[in-house]
N, C-alpha and C. Protein backbone atom coordinates (compact mmCIF):
# COMPACT_ATOMS: atom_id res chain seq x y z
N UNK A 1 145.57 158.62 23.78
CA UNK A 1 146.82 158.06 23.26
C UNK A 1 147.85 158.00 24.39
N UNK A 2 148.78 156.91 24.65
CA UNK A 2 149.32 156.95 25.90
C UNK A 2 150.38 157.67 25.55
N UNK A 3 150.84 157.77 24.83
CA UNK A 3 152.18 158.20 24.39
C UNK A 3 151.87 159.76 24.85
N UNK A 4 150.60 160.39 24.61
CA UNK A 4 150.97 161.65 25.01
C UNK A 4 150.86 161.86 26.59
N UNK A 5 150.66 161.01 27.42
CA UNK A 5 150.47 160.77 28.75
C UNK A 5 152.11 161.02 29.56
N UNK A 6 152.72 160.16 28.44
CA UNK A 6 153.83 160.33 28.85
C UNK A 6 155.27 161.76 28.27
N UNK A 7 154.39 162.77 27.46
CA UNK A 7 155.17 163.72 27.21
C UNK A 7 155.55 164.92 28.14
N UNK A 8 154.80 164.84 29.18
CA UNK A 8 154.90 165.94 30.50
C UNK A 8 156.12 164.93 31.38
N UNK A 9 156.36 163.94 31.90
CA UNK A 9 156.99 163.20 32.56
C UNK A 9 158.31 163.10 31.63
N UNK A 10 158.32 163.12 30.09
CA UNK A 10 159.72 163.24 29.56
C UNK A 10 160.32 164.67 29.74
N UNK A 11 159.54 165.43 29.16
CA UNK A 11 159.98 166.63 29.77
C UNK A 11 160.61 167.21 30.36
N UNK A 12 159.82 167.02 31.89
CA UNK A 12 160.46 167.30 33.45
C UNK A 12 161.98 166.32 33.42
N UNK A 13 161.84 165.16 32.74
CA UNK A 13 163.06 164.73 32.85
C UNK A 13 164.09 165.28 32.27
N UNK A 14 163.93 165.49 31.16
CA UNK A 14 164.61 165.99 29.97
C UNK A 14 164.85 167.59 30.76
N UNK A 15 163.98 168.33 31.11
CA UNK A 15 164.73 169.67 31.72
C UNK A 15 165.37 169.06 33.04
N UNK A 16 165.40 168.35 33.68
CA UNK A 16 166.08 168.00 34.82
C UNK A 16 167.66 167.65 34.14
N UNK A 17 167.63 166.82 33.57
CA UNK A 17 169.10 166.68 33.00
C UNK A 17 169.89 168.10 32.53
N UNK A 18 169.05 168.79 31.93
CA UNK A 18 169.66 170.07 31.36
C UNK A 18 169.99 170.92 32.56
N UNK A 19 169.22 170.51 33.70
CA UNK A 19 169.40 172.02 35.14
C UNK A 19 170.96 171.26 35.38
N UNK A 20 170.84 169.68 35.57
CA UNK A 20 172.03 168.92 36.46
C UNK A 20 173.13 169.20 35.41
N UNK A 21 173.71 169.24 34.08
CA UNK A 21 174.63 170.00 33.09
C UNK A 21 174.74 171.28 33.39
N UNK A 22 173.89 171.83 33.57
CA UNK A 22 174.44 173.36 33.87
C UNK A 22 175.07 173.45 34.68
N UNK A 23 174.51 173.00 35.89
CA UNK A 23 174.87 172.93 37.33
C UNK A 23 176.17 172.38 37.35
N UNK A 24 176.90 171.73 36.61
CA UNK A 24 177.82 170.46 36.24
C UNK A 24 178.62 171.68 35.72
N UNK A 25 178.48 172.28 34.81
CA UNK A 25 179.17 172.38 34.13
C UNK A 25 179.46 174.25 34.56
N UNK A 26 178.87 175.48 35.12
CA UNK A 26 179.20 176.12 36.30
C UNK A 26 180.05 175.86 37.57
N UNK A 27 179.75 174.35 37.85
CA UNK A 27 180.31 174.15 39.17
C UNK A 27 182.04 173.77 38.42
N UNK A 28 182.11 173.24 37.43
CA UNK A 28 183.47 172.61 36.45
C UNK A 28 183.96 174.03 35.94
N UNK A 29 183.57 174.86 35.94
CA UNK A 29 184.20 176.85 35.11
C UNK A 29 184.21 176.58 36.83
N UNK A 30 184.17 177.04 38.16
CA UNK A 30 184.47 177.64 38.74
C UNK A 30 185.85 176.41 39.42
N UNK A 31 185.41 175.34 40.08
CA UNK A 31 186.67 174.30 39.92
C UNK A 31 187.83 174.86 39.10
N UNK A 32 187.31 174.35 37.96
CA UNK A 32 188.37 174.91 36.69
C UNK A 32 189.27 175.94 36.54
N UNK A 33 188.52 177.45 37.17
CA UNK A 33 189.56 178.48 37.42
C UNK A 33 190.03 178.54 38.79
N UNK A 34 189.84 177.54 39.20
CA UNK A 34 190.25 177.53 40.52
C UNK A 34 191.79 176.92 40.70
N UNK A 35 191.58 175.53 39.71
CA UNK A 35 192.70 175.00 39.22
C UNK A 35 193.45 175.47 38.03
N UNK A 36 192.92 176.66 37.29
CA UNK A 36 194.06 177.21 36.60
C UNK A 36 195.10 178.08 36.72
N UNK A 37 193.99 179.11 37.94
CA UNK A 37 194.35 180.34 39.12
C UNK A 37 195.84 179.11 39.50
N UNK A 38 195.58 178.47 40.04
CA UNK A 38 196.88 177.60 40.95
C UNK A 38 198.09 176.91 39.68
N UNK A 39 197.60 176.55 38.58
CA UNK A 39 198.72 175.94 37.91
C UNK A 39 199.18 177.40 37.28
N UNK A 40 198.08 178.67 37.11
CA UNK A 40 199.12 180.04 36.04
C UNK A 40 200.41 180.48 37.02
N UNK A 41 199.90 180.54 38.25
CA UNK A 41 200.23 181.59 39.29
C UNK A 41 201.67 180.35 40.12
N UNK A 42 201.22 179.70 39.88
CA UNK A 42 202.50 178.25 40.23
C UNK A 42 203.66 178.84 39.24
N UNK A 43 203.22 178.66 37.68
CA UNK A 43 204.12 178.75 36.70
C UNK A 43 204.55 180.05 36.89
N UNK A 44 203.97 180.98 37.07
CA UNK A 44 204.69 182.57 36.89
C UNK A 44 205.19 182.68 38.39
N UNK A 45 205.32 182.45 39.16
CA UNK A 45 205.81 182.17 40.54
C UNK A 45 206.86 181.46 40.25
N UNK A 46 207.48 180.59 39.90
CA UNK A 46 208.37 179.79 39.44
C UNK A 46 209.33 180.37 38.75
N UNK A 47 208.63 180.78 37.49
CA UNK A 47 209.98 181.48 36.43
C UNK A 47 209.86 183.39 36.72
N UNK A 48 208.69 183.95 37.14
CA UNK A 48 209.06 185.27 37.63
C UNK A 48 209.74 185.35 38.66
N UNK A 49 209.12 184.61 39.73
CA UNK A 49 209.57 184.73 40.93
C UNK A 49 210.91 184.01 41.75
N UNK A 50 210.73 183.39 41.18
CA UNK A 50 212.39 182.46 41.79
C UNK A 50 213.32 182.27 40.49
N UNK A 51 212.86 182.56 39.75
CA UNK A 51 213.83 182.87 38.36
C UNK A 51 214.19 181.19 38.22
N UNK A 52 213.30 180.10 38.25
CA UNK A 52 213.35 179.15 37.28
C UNK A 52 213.90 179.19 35.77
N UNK A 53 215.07 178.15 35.16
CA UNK A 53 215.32 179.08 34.27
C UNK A 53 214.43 178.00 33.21
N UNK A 54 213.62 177.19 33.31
CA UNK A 54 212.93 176.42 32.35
C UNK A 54 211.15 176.70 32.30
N UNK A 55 210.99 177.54 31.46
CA UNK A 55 210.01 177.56 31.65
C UNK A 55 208.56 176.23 31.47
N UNK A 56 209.32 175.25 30.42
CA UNK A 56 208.81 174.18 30.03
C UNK A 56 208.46 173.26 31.13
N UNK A 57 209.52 172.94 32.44
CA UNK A 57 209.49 172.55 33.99
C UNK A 57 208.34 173.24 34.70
N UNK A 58 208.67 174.68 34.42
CA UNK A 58 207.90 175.25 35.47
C UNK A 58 206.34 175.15 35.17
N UNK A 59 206.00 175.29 33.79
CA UNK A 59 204.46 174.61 33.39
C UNK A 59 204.07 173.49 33.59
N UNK A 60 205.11 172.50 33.51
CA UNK A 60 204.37 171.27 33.96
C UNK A 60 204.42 171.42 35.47
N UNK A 61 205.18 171.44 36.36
CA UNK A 61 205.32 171.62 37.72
C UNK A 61 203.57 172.85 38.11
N UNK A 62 203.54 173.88 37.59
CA UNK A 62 201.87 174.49 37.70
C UNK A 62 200.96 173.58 37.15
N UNK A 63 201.27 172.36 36.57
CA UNK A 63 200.16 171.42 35.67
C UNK A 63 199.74 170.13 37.33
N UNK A 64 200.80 170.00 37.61
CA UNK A 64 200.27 169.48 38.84
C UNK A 64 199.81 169.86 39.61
N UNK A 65 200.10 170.78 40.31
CA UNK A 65 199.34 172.06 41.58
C UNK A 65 197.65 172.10 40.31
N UNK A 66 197.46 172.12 39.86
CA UNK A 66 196.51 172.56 39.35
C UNK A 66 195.30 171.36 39.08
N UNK A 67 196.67 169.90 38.34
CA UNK A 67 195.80 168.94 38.67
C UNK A 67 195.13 168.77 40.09
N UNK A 68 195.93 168.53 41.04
CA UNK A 68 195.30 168.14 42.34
C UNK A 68 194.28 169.01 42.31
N UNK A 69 194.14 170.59 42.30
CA UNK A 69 193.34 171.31 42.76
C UNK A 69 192.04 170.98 42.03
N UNK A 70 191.75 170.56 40.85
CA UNK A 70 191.00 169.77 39.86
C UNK A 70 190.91 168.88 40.24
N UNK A 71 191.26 168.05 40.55
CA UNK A 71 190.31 166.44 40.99
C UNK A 71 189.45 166.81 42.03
N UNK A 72 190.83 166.71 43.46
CA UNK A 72 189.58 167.13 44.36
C UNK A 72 188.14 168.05 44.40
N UNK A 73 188.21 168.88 43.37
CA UNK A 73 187.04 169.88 43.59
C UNK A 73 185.88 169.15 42.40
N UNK A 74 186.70 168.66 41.76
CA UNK A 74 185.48 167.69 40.61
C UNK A 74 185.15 166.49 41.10
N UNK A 75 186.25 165.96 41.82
CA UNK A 75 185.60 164.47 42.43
C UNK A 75 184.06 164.99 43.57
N UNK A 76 184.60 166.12 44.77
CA UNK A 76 184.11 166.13 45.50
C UNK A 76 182.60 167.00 45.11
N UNK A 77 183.00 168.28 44.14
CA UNK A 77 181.55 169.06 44.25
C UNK A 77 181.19 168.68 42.56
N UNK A 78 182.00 168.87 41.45
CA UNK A 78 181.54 169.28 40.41
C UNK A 78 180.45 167.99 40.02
N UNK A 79 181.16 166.78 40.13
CA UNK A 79 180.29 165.37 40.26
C UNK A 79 179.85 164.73 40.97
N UNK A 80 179.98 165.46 42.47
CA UNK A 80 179.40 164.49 43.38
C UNK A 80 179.76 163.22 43.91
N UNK A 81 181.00 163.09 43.63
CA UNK A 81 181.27 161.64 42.93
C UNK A 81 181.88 161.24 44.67
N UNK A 82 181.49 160.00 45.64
CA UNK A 82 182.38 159.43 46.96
C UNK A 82 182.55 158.09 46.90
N UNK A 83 183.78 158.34 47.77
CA UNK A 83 184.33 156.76 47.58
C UNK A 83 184.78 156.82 46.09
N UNK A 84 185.40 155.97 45.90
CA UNK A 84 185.51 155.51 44.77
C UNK A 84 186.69 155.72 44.08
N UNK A 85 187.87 156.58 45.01
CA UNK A 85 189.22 157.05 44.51
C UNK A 85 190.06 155.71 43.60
N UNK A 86 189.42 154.38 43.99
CA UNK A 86 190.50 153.68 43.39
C UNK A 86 190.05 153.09 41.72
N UNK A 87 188.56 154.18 41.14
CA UNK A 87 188.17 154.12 40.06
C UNK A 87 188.09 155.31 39.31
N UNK A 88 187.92 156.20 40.49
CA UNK A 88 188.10 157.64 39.72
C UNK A 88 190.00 158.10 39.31
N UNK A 89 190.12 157.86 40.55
CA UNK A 89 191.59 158.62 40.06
C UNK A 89 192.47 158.13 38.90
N UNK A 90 192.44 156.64 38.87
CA UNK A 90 193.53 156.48 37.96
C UNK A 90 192.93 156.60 36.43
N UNK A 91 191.75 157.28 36.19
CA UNK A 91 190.91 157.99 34.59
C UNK A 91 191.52 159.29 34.89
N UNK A 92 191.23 159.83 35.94
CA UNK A 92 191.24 160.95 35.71
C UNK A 92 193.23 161.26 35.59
N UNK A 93 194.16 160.53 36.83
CA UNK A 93 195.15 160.71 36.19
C UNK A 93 195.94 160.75 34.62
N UNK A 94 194.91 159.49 34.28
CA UNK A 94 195.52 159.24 32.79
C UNK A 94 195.23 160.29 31.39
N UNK A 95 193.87 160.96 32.21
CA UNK A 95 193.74 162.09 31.66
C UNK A 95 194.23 163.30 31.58
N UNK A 96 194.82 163.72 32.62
CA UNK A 96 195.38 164.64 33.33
C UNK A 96 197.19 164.44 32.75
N UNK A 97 197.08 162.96 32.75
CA UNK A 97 198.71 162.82 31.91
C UNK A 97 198.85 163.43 30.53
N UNK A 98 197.95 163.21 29.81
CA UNK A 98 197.53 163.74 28.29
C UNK A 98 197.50 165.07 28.15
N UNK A 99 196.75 165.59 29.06
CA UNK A 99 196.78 167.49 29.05
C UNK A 99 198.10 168.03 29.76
N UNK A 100 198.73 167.42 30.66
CA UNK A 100 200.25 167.42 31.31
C UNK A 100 201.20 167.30 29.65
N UNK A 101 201.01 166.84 29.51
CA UNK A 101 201.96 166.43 27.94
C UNK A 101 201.53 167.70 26.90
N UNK A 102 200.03 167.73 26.71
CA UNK A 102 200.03 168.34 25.42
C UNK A 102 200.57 169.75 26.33
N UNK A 103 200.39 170.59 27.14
CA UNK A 103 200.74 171.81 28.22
C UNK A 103 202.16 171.96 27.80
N UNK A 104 202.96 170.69 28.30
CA UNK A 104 204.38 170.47 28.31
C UNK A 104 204.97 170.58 26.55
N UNK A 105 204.22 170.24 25.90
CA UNK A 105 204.55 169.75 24.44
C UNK A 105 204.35 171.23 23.45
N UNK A 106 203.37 172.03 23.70
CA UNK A 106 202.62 173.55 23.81
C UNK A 106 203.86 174.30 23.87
N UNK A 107 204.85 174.27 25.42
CA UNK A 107 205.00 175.11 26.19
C UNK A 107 206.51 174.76 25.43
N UNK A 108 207.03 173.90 24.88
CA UNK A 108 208.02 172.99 24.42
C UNK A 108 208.73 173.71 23.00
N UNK A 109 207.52 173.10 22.55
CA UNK A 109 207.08 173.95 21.26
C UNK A 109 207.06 175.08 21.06
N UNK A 110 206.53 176.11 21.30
CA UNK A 110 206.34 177.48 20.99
C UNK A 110 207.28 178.03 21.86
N UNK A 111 207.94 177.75 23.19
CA UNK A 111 208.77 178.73 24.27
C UNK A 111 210.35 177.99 23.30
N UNK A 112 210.27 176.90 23.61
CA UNK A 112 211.66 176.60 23.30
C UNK A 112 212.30 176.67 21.99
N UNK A 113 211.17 175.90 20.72
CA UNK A 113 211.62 175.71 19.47
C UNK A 113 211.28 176.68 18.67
N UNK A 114 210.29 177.66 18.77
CA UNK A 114 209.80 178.96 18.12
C UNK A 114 210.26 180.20 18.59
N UNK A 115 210.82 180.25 20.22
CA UNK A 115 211.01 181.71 20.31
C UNK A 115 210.30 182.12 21.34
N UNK A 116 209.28 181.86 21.37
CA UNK A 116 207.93 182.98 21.82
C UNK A 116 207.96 182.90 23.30
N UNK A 117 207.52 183.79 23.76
CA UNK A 117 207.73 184.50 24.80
C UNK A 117 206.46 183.30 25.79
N UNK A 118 207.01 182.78 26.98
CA UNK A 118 206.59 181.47 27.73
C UNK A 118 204.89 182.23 27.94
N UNK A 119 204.47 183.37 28.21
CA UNK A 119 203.01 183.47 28.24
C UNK A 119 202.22 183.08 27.03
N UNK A 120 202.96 182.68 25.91
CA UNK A 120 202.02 182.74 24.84
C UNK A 120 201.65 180.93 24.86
N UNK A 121 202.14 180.38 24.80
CA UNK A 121 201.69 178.69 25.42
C UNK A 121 200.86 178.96 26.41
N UNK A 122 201.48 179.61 27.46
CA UNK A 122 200.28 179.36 28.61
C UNK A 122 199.19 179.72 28.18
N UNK A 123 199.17 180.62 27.70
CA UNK A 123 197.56 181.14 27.65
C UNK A 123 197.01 180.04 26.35
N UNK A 124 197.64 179.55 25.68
CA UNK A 124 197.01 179.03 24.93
C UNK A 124 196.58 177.80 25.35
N UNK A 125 197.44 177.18 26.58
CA UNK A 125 197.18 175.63 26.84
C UNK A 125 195.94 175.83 27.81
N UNK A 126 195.46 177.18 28.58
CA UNK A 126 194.89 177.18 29.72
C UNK A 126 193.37 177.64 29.20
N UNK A 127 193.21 177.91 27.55
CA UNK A 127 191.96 178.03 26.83
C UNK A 127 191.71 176.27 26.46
N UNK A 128 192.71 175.79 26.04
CA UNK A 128 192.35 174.51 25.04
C UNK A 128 191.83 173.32 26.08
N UNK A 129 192.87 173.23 27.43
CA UNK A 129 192.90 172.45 28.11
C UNK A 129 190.98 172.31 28.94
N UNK A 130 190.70 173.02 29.48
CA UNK A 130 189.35 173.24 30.15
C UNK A 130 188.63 172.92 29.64
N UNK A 131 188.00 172.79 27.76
CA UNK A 131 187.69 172.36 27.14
C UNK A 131 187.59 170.47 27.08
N UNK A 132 189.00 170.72 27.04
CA UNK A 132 188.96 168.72 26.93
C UNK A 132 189.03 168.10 28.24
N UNK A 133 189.65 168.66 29.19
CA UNK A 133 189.32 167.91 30.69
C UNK A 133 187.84 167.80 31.08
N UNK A 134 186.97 169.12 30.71
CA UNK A 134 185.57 169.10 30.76
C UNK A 134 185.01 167.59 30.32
N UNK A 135 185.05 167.92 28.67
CA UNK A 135 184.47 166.50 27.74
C UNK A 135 184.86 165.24 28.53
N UNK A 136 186.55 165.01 29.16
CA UNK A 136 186.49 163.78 29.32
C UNK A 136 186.83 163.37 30.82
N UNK A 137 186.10 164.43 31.34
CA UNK A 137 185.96 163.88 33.08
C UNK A 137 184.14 163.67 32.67
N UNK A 138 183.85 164.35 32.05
CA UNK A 138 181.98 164.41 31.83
C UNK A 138 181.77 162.71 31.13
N UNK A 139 182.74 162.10 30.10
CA UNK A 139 182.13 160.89 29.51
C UNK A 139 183.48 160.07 29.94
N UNK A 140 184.16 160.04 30.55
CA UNK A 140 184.96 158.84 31.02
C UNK A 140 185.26 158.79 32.12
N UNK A 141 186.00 160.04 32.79
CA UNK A 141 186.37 159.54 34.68
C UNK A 141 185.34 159.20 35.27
N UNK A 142 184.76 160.34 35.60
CA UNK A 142 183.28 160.48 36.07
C UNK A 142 181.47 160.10 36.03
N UNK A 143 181.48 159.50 34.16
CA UNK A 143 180.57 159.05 34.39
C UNK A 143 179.70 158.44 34.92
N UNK A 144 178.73 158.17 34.74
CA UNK A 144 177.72 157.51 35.85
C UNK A 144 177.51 157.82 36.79
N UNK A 145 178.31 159.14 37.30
CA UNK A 145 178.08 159.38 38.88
C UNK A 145 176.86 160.44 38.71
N UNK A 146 176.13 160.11 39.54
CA UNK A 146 174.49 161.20 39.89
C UNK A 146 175.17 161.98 41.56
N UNK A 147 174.70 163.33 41.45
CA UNK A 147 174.71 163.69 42.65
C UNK A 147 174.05 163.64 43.65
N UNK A 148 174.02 163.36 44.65
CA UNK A 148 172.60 163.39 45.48
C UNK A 148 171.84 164.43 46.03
């Protein structure tokens, strides 16, 4: 039967995709805290340290330090992804605008209009966010890119 000829060759493929996701998605957790390390430590540097008196500024202002530190390390290692800044970046900015907002909107919300003490947004935007930048650098900035 040919069909079973070809179940060892799906396989190997099928676990090959699963090694290159892992690999993807390890290399995106270490990126990731790489760029969160830089947008937490931006924000608490800001309003601990220089006594910023907005904390809502100072999160988005760590949302950028953190973006950059995130592209470059996902363009360059997490996807493999060269050349191509004038197709990658402006997805991934527009993405990066959306989690900039909801961060800002989070930090808006709960620091300014609720009360709560500016770590409690952060920590909440810096669980939610990693999550959805993952999903949509994996099926929209980045797709299609294979590493070599």
């Amino acid at each position: 039967m040919p069909s079973a000829a070809f179940r060892p060759l799906v396989h190997r493929l099928v676990e090959a995709v699963r090694a290159l996701l892992a690999q993807r998605l390890v290399r995106f957790i270490l990126v990731g805290g790489t760029a969160t390390a830089a947008h937490a430590g931006t924000t608490i540097l800001l309003v601990d340290g220089i006594g910023m008196a907005s904390p809502t500024l100072a999160t988005i202002l760590g949302t950028v330090v953190g973006i950059a530190t995130s592209y470059l390390g996902n363009w360059a290692w997490t996807f493999g992804a060269r050349g191509g800044h004038a197709h990658h970046l402006p997805r991934f900015l527009l993405v990066y605008s959306l989690i900039m907002g909801f961060n800002g909107g989070a930090m808006y919300v709960m620091e300014a209009t609720l009360g709560l003490h500016y770590l409690a947004p952060l920590f909440l935007t810096l669980v939610i966010s990693p999550i959805l930048t993952f999903l949509l650098n994996q099926h929209f900035v980045f797709r299609n890119v294979h590493r070599a």
